[in-house]
Protein backbone atom coordinates (compact mmCIF):
# COMPACT_ATOMS: atom_id res chain seq x y z
CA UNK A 1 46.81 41.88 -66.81
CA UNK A 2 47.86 39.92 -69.82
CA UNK A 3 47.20 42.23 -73.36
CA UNK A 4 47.57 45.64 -71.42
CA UNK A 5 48.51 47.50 -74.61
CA UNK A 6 50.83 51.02 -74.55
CA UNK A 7 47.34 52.26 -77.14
CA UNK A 8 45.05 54.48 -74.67
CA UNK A 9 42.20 54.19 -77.27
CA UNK A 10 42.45 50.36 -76.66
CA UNK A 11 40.67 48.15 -74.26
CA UNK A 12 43.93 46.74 -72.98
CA UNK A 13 45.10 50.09 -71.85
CA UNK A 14 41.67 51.67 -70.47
CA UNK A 15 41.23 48.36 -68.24
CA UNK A 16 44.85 48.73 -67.29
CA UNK A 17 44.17 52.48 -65.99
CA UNK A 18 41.24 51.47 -64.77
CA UNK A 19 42.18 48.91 -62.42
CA UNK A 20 45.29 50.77 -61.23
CA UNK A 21 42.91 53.65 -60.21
CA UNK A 22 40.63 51.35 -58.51
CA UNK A 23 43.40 50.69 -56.49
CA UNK A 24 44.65 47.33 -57.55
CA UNK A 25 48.23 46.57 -58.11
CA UNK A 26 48.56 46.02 -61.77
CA UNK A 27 51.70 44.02 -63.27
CA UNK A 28 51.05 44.47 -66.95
CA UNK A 29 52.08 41.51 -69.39
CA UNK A 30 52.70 42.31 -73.25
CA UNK A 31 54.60 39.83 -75.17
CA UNK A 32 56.58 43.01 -76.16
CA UNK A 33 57.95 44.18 -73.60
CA UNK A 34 58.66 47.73 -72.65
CA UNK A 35 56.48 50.49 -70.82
CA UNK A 36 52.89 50.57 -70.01
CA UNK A 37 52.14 53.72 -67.94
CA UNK A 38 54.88 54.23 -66.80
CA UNK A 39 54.86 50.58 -65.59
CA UNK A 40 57.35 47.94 -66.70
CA UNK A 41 55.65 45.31 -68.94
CA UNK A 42 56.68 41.88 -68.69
CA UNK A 43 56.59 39.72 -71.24
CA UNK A 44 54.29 36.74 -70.28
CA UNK A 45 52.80 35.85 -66.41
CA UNK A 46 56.11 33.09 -65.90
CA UNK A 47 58.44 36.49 -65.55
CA UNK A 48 56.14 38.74 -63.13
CA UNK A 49 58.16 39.62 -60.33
CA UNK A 50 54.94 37.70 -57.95
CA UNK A 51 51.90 35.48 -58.63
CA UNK A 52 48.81 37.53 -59.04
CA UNK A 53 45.99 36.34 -57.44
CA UNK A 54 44.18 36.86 -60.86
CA UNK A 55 44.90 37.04 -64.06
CA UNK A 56 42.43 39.80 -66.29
CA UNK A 57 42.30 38.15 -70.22
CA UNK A 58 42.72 41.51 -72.69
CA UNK A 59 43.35 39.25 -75.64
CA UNK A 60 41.63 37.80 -78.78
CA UNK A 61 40.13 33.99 -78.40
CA UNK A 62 43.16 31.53 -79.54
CA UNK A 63 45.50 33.45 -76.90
CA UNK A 64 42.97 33.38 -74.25
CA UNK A 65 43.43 29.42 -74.83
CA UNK A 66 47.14 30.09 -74.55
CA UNK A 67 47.03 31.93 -71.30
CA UNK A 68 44.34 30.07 -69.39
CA UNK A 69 47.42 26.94 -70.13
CA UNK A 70 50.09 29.24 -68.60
CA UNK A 71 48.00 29.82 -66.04
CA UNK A 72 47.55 26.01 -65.45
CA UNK A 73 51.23 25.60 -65.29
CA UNK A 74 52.08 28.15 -62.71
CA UNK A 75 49.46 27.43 -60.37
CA UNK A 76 47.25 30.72 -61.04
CA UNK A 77 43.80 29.39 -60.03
CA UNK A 78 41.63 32.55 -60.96
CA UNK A 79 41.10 33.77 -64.50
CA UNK A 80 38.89 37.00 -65.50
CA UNK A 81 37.92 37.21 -69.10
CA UNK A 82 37.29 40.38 -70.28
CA UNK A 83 34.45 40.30 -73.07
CA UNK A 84 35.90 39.24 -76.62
CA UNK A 85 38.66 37.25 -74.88
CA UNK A 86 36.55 34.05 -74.01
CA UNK A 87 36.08 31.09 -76.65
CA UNK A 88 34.02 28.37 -76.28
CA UNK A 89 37.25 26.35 -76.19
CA UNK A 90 38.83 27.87 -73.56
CA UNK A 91 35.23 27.62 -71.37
CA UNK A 92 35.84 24.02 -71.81
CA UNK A 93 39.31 24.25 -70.44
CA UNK A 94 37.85 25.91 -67.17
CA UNK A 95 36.01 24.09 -64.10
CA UNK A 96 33.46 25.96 -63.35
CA UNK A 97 34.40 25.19 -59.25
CA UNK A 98 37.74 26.26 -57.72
CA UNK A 99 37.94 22.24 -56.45
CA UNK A 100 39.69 21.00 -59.34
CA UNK A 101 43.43 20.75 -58.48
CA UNK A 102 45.77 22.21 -60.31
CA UNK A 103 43.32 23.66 -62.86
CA UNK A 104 42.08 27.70 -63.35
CA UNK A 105 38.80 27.99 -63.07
CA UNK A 106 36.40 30.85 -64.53
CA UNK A 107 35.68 33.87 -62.33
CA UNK A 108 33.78 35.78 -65.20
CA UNK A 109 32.81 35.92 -68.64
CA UNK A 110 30.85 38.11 -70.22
């Protein structure tokens, strides 16, 4: 989950918990490093110790472009926008259909 924040009050941290007690296994990614619930955070999706098989967005617009580009470059096809994350820009970037080689493509934005 790229933007899981070490802030409980924050979106980034209540999606975070919320995942991991949905049952999901959770690699949080925070540019700073450090602890996240206990949780090692890794600094961007290119040093998490597997591929996920989607990325959750927890950051403002101009990042979100940023991301849905790293994602491109490792091969993550599936990207999850939480709301506020998503740009029209970074829709553009997205096939809508999981066809496009090489390319993420848009499981949800709200």
């Amino acid at each position: 989950m790229v933007g899981a924040s070490t802030d409980r009050s924050k979106y980034g941290n209540r999606i975070f918990r919320d995942l991991r007690q949905a049952g999901y296994t959770v690699y949080p990614v925070n540019s700073k490093g450090g602890e996240i619930e206990v949780l090692r955070a890794y600094p961007s999706l290119a040093d998490l110790p597997e591929r996920p098989q989607v990325v959750d967005i927890v950051v403002p617009p101009k990042m979100t472009e940023e991301i849905v580009r790293q994602c491109a470059e490792l091969g993550l096809k599936r990207v999850w926008m939480q709301p506020g994350a998503e740009s029209e820009e970074v829709i553009r970037l997205l096939p809508q259909a999981p066809h496009q080689s090489g390319t993420p493509y848009l499981c949800y934005a709200a």
